[in-house]
C-alpha atoms as a PDB file:
ATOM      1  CA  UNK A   1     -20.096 -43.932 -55.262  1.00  0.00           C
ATOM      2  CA  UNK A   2     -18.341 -46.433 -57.928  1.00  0.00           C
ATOM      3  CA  UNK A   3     -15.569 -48.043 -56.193  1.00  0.00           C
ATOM      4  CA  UNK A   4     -12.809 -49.048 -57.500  1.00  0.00           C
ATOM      5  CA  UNK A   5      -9.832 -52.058 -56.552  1.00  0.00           C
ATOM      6  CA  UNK A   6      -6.041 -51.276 -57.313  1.00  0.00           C
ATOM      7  CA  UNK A   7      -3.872 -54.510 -57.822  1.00  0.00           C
ATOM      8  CA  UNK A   8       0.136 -53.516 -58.580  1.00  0.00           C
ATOM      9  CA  UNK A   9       2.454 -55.493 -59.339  1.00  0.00           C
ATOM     10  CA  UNK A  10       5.476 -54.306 -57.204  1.00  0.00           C
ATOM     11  CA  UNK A  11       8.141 -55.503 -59.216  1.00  0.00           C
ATOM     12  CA  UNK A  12       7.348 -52.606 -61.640  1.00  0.00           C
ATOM     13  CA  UNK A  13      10.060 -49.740 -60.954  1.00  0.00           C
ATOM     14  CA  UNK A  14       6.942 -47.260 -61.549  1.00  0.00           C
ATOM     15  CA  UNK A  15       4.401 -49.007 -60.027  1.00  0.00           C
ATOM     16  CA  UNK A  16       4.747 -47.311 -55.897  1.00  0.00           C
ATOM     17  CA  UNK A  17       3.903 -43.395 -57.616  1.00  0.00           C
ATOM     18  CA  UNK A  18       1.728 -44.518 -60.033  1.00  0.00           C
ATOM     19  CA  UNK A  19      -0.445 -45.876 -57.851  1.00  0.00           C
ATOM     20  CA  UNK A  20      -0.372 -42.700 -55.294  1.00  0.00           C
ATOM     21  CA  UNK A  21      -0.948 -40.798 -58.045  1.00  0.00           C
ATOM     22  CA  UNK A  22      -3.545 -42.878 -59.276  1.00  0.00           C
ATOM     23  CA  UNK A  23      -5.371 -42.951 -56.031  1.00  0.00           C
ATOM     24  CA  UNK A  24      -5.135 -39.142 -55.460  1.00  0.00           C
ATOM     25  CA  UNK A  25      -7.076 -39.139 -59.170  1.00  0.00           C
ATOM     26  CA  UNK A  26     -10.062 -40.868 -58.133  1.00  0.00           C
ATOM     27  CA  UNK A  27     -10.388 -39.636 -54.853  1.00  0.00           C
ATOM     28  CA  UNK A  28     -10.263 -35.960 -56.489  1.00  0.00           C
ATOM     29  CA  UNK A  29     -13.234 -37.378 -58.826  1.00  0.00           C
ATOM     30  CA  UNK A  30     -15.485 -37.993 -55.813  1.00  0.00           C
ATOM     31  CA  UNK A  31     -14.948 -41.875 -56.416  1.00  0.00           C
ATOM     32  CA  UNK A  32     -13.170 -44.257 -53.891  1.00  0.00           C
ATOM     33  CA  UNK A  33     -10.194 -46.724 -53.963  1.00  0.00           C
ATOM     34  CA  UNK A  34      -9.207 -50.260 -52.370  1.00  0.00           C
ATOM     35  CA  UNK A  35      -5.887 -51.441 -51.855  1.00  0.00           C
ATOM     36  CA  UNK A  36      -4.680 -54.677 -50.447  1.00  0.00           C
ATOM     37  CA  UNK A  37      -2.300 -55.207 -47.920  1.00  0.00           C
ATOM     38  CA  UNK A  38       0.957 -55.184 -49.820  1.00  0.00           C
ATOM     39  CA  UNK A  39      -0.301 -51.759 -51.328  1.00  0.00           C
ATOM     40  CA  UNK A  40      -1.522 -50.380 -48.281  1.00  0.00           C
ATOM     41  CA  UNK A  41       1.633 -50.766 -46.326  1.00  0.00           C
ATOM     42  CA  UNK A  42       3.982 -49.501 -49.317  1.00  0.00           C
ATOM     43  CA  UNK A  43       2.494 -46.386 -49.864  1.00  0.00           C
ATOM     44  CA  UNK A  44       0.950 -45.309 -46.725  1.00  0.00           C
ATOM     45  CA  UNK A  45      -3.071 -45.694 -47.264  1.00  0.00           C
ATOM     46  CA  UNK A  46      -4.433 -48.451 -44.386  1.00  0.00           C
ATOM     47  CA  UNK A  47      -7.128 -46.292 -44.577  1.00  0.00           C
ATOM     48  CA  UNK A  48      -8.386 -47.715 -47.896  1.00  0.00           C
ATOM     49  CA  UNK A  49      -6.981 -51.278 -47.251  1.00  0.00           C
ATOM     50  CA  UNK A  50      -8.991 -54.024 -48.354  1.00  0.00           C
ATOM     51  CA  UNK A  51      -7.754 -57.878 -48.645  1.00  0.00           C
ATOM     52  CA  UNK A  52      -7.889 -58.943 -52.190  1.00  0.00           C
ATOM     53  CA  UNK A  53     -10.389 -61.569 -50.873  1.00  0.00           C
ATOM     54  CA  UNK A  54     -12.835 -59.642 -50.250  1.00  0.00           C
ATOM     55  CA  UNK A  55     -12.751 -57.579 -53.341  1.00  0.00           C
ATOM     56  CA  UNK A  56     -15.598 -59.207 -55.354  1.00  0.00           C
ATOM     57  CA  UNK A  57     -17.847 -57.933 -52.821  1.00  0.00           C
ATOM     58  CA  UNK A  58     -17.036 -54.257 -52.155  1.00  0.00           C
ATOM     59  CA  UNK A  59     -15.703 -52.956 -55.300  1.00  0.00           C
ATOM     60  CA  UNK A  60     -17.200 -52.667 -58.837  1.00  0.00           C
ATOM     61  CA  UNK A  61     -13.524 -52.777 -61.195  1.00  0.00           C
ATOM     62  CA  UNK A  62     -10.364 -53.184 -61.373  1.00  0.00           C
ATOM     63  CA  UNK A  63      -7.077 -51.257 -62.409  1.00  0.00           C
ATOM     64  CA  UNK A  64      -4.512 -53.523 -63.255  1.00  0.00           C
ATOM     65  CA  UNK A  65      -0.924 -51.897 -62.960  1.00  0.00           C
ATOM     66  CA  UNK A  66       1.471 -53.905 -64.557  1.00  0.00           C
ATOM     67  CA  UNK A  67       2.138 -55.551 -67.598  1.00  0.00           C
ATOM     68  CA  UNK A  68       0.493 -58.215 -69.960  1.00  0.00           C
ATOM     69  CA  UNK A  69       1.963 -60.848 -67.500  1.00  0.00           C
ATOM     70  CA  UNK A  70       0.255 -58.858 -64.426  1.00  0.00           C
ATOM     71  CA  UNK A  71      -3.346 -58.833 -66.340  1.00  0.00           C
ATOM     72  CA  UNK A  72      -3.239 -62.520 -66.773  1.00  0.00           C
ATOM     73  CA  UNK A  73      -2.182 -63.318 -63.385  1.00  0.00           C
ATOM     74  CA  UNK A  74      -4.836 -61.462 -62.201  1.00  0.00           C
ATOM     75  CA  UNK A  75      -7.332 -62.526 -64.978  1.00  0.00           C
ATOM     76  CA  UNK A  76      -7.274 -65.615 -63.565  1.00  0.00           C
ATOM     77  CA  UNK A  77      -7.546 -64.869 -59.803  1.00  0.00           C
ATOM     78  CA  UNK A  78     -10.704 -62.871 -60.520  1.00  0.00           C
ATOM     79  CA  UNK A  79     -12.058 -64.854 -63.476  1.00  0.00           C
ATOM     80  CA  UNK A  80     -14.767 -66.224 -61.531  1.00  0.00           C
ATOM     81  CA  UNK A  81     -15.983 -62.725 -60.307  1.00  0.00           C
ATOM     82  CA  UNK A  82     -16.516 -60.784 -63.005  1.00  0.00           C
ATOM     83  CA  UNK A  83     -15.332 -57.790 -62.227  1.00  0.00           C
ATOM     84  CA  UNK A  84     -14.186 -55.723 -65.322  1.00  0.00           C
ATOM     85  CA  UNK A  85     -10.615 -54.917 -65.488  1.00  0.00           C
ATOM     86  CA  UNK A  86      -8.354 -51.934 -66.822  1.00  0.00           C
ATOM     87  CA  UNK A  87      -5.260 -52.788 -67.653  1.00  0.00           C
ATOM     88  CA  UNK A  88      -2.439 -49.493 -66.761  1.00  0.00           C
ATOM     89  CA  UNK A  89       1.163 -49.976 -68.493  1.00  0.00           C
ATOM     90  CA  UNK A  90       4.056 -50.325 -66.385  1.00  0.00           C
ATOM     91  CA  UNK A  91       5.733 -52.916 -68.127  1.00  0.00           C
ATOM     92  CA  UNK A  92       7.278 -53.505 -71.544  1.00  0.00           C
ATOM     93  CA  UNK A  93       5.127 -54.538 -74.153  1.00  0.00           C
ATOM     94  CA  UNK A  94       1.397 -53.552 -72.605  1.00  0.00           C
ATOM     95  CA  UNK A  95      -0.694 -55.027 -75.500  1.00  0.00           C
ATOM     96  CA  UNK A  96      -3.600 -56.055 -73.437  1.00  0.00           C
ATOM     97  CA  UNK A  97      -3.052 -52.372 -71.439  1.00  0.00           C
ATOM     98  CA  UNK A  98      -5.886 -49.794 -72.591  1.00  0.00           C
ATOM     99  CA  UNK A  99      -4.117 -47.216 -70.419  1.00  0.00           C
ATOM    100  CA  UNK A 100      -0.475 -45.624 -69.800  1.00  0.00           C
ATOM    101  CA  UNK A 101       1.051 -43.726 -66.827  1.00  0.00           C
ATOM    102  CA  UNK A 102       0.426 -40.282 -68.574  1.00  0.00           C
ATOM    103  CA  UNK A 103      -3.307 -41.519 -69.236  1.00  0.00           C
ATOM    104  CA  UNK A 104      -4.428 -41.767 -65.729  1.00  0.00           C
ATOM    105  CA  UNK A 105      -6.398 -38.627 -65.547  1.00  0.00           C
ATOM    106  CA  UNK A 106      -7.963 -39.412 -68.365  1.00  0.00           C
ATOM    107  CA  UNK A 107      -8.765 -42.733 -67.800  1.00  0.00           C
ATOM    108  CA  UNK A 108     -10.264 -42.012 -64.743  1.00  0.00           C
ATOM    109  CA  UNK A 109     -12.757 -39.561 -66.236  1.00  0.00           C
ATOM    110  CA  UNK A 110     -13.396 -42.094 -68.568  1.00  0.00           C
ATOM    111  CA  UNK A 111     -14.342 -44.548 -66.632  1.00  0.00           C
ATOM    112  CA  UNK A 112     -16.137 -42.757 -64.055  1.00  0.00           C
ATOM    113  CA  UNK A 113     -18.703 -41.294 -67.187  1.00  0.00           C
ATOM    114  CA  UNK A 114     -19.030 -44.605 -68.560  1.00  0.00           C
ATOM    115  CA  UNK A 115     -17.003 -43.933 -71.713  1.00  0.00           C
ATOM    116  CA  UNK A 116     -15.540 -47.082 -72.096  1.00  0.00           C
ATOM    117  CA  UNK A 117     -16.917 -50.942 -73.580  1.00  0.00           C
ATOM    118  CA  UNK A 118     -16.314 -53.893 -71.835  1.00  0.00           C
ATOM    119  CA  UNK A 119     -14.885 -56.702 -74.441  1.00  0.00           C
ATOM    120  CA  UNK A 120     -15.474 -60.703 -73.056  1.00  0.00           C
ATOM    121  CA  UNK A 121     -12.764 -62.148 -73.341  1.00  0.00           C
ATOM    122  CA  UNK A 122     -12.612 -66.031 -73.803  1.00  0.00           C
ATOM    123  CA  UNK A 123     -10.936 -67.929 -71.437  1.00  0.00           C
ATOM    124  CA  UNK A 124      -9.795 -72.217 -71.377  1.00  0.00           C
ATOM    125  CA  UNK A 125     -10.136 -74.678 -68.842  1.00  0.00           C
ATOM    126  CA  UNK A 126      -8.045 -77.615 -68.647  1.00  0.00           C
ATOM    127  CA  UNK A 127      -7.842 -80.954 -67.227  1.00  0.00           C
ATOM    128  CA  UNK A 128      -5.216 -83.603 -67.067  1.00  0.00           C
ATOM    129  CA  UNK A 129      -6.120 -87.053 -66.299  1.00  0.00           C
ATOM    130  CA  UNK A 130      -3.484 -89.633 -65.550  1.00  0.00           C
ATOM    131  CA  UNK A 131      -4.447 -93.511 -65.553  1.00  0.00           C
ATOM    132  CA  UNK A 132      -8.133 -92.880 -65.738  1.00  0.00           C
ATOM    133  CA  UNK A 133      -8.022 -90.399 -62.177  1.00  0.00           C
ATOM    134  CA  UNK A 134      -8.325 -86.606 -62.489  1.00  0.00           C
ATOM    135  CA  UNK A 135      -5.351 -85.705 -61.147  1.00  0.00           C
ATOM    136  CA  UNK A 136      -5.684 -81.434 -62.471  1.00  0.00           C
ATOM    137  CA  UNK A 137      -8.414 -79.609 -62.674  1.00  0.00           C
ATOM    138  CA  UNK A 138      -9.997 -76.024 -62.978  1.00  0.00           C
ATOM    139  CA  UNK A 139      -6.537 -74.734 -64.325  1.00  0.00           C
ATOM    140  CA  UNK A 140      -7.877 -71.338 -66.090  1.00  0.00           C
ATOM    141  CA  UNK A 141      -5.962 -69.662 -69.093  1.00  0.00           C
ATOM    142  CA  UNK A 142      -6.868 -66.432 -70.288  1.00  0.00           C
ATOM    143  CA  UNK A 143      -3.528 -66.988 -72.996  1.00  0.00           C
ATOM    144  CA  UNK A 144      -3.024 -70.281 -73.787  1.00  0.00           C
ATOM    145  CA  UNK A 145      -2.717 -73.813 -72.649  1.00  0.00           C
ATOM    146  CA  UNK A 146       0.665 -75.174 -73.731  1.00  0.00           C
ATOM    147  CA  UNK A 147       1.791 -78.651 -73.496  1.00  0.00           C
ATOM    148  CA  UNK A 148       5.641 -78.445 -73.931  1.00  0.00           C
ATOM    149  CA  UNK A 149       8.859 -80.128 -73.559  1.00  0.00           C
ATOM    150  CA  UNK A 150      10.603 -79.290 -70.386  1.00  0.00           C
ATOM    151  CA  UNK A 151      14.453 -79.459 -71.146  1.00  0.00           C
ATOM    152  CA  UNK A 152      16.850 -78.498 -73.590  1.00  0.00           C
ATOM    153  CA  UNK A 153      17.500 -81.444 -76.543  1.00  0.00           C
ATOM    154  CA  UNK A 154      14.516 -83.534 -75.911  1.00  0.00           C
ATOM    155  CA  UNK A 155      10.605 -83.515 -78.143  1.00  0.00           C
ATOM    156  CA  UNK A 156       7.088 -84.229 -77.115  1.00  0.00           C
ATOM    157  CA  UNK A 157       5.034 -86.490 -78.824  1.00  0.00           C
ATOM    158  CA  UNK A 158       1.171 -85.087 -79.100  1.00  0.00           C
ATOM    159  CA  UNK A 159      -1.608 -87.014 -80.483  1.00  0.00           C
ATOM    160  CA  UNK A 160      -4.740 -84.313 -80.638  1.00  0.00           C
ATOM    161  CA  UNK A 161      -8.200 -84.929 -80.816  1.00  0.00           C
ATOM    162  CA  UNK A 162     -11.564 -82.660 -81.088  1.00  0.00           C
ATOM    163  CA  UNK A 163     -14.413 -83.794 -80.328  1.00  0.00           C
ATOM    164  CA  UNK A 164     -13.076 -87.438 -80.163  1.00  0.00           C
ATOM    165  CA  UNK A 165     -12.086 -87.505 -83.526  1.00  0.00           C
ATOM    166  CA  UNK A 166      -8.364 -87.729 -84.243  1.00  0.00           C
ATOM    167  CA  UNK A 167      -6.856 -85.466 -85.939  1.00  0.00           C
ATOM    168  CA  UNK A 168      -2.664 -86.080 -86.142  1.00  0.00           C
ATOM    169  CA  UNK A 169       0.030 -86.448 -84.261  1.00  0.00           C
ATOM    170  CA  UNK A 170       2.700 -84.237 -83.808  1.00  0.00           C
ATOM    171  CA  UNK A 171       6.563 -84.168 -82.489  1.00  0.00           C
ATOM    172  CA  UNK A 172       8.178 -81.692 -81.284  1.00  0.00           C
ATOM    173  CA  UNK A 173       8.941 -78.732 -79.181  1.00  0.00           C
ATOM    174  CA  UNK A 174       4.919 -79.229 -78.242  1.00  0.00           C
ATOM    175  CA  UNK A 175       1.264 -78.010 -78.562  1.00  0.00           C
ATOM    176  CA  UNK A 176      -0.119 -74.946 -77.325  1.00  0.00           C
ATOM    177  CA  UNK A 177      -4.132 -74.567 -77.054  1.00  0.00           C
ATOM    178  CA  UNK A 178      -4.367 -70.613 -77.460  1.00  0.00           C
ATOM    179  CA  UNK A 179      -7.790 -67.937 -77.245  1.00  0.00           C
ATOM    180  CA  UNK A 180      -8.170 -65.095 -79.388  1.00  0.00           C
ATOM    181  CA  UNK A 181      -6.553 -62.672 -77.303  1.00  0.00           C
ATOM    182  CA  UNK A 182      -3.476 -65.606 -76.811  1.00  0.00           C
ATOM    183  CA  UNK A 183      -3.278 -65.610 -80.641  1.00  0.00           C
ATOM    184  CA  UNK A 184      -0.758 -62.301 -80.226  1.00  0.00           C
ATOM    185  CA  UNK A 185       1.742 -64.358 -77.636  1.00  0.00           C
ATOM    186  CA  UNK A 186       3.194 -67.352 -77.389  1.00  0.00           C
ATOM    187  CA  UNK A 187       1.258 -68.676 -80.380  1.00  0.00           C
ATOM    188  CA  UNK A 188       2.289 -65.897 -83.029  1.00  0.00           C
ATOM    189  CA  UNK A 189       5.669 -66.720 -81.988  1.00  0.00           C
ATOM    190  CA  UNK A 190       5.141 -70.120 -83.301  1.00  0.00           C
ATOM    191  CA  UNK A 191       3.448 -68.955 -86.555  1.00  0.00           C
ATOM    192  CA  UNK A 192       0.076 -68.924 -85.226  1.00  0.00           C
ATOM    193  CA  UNK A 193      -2.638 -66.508 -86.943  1.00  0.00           C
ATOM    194  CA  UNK A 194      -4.000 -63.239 -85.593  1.00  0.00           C
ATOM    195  CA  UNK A 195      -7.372 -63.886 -84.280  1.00  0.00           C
ATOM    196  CA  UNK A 196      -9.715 -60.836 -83.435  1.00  0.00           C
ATOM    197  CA  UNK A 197     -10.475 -61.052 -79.885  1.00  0.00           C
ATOM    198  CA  UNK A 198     -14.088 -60.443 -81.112  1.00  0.00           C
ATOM    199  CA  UNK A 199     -14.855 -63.906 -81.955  1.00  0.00           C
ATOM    200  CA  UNK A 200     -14.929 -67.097 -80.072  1.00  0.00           C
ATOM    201  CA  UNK A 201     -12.357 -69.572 -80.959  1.00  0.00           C
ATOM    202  CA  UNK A 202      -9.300 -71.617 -80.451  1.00  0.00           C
ATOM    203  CA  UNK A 203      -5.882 -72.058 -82.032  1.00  0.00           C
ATOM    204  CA  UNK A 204      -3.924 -74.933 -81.902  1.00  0.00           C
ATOM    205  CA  UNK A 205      -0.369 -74.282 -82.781  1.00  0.00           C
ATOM    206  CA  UNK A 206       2.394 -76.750 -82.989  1.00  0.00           C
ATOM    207  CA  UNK A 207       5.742 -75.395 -81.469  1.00  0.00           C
ATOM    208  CA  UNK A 208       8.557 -76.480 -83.580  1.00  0.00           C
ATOM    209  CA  UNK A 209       7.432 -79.123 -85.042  1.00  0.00           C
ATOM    210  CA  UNK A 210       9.707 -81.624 -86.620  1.00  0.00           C
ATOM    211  CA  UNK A 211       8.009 -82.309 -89.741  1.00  0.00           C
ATOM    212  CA  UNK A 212       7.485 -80.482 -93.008  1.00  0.00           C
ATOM    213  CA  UNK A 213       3.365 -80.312 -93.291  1.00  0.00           C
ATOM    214  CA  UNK A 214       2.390 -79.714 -89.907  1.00  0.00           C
ATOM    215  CA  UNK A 215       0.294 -76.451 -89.791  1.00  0.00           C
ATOM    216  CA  UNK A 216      -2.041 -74.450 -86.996  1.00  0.00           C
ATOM    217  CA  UNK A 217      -5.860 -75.156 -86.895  1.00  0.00           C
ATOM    218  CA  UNK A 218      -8.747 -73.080 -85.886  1.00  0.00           C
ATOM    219  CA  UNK A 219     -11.753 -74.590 -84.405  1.00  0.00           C
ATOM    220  CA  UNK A 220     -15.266 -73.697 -82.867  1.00  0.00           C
ATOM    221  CA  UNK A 221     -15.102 -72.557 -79.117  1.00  0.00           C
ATOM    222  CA  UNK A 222     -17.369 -75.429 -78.123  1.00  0.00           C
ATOM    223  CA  UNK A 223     -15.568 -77.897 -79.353  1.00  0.00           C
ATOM    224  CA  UNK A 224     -12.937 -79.869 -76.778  1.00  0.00           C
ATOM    225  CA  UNK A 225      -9.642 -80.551 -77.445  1.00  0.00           C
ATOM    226  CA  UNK A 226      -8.035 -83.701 -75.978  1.00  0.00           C
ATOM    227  CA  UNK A 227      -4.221 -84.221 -76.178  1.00  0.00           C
ATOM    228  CA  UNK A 228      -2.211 -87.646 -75.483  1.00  0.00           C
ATOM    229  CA  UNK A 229       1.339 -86.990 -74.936  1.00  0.00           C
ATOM    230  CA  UNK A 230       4.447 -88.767 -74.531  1.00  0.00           C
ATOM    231  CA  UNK A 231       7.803 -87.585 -74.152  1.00  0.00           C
ATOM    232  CA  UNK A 232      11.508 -89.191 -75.183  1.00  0.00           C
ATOM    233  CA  UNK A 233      12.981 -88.260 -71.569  1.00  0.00           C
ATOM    234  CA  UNK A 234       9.398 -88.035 -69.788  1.00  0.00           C
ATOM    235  CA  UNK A 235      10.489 -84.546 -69.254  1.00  0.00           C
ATOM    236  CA  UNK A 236       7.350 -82.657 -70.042  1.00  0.00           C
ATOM    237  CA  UNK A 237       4.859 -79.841 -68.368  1.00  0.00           C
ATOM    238  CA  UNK A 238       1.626 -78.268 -68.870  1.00  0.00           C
ATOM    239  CA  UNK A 239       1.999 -74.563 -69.032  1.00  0.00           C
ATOM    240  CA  UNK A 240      -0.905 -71.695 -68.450  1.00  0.00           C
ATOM    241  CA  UNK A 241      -0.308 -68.523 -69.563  1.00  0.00           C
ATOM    242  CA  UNK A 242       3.480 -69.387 -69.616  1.00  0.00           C
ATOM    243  CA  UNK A 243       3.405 -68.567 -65.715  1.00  0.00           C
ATOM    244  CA  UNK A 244       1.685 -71.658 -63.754  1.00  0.00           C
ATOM    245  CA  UNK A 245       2.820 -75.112 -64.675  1.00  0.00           C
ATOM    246  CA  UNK A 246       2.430 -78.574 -63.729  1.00  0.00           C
ATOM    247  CA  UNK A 247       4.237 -81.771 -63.969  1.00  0.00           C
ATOM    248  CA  UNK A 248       3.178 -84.772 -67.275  1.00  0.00           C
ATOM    249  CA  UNK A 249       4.166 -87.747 -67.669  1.00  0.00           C
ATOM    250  CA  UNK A 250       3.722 -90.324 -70.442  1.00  0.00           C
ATOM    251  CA  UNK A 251       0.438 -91.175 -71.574  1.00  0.00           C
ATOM    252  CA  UNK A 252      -1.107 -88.306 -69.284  1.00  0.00           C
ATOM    253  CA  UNK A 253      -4.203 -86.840 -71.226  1.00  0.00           C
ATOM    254  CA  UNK A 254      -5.180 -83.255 -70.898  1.00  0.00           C
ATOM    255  CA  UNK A 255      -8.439 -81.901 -71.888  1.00  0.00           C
ATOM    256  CA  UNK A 256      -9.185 -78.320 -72.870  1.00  0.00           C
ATOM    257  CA  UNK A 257     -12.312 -76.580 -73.748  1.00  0.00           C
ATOM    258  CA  UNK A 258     -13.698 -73.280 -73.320  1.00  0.00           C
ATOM    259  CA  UNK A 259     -13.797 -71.890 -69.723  1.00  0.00           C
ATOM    260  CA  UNK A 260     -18.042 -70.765 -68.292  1.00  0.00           C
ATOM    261  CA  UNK A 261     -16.310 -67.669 -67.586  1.00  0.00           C
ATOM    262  CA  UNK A 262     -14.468 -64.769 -69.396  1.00  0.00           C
ATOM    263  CA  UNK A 263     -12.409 -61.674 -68.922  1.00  0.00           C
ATOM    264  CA  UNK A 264     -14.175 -58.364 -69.069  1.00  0.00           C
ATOM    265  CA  UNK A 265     -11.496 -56.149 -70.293  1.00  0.00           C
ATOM    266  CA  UNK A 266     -12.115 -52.180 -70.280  1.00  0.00           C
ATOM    267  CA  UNK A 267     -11.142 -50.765 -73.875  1.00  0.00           C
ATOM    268  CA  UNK A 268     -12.073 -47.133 -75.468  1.00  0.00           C
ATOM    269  CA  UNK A 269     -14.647 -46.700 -77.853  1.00  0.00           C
ATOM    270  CA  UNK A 270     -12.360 -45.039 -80.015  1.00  0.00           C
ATOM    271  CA  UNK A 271      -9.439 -47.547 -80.180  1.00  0.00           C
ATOM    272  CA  UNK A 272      -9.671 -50.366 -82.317  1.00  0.00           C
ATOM    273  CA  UNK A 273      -7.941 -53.792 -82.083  1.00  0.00           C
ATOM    274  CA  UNK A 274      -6.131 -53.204 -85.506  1.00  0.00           C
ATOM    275  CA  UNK A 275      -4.408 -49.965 -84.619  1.00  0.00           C
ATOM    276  CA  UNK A 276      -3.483 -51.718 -81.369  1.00  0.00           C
ATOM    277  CA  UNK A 277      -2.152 -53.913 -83.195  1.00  0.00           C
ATOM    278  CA  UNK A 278      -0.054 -52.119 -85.784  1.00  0.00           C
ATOM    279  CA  UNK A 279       1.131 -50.003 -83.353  1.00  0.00           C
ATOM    280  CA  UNK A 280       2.443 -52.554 -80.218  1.00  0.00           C
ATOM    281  CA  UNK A 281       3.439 -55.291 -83.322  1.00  0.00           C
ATOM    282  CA  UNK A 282       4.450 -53.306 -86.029  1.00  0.00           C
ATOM    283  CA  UNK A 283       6.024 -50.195 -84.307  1.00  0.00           C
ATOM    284  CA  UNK A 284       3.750 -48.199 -86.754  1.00  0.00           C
ATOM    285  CA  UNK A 285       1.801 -44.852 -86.101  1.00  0.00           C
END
């Protein structure tokens, strides 16, 4: 029997009834679901409680309900495990969402028979290393890595190296390290290119910049990226996936390369990354 872990985000108006309905889908389908505490206690079901701890080890997926914020969250917390995940849309935009609320039937059966793909999604590691000590480590992006002022009126100074090699220095709002699937956040928003999740790479996207030739780069997921930053207040953070953050100061370094692990995300056969795109982007049929 394919089981099958529910994490909601509770903040969702929807997210209480869809996931009672959601359950009461898979149970009809001879399949079983887990729910942590939180869940369990919201909507009545202790009888299918699991803690989210112990979720690598008794279920075989995960349904995501939420929105692209939720699926990163919890693309990190499970990065290390493996376990696919199916994003369900209860939020705004839902780009990395395969599924809606008027889906889940369907996307039950789907996944059930197998219909589905699983796409690997690359994923960053970081590092930040402060005179000569490690002083942050293992931080996991699925998004993007973005070192970035941290108050209104001041600019960050970035000197970025691959590989050891410099290649320029740039002022500004800050840097942001960014995957494939990042290339459609933060990054677009600071004139970054489209990148198809399908190959392995990383952006690096100036934000602001105050200059005139500045410009994004692409380079080779195996390369590392190394970052020297100083700030004209000292006012600066490292964020990942625009929700965890952590404290720089001048002359901190941070490192970034690719992640040993990535996000299996559940897609359709029949739904390609370009429609997906036209249609959350462009608000095109």
């Amino acid at each position: 029997m394919k089981v099958i872990g529910l994490l909601v985000n509770h903040t969702k108006p929807m997210a209480q009834d869809v996931a009672r309905r959601l359950i009461e889908i898979i149970e009809k389908h001879g399949a079983a679901a887990r729910i942590d505490e939180k869940t369990a206690e919201t909507i009545g079901r202790d009888d299918i409680c699991l803690p989210q701890s112990e979720f690598a080890d008794h279920v075989d997926l995960l349904f995501v309900l939420g929105g692209d914020g939720t699926i990163l969250g919890f693309a990190r917390q499970f990065a290390k495990t493996g376990l696919p995940l199916l994003g369900i849309n209860i939020g705004h935009l839902g780009f990395l969402s395969e599924a809606e609320p008027q889906d889940l039937e369907d996307s039950v059966k789907r996944v059930l028979d197998g219909n589905y793909c699983l796409e690997n999604r690359l994923m960053l590691e970081a590092q930040v290393e402060r005179g000569g000590q490690v002083i942050y480590q293992d931080l996991i992006a699925l998004n993007d890595i973005g070192i970035v002022k941290d108050r209104f009126g001041t600019m960050v100074t970035n000197r970025l190296f691959v590989d050891d090699m410099y290649v320029d220095q740039y002022t500004g709002d800050g840097l942001l390290v960014s995957t494939p699937t990042g290339s459609t956040a933060y990054s677009l928003s600071c004139g970054g290119p489209i990148v198809s999740p399908h190959i392995d790479v990383m952006l690096i996207t100036p934000i602001c910049p105050h200059t005139l030739h500045s410009r994004p780069l692409v380079i080779a997921a195996d390369q590392e990226v190394r970052v020297e930053v100083t700030g004209t207040h000292e006012e600066m953070v490292l964020l990942v996936d625009g929700q965890d953050f952590r404290t720089l100061e001048n002359h901190d370094i941070i490192r970034v390369k690719q992640a040993a692990y990535k996000t299996k995300l559940i897609k359709w056969r029949d739904r390609e990354f370009y429609e997906v795109l036209r249609r959350k982007l462009h608000n095109a049929p």
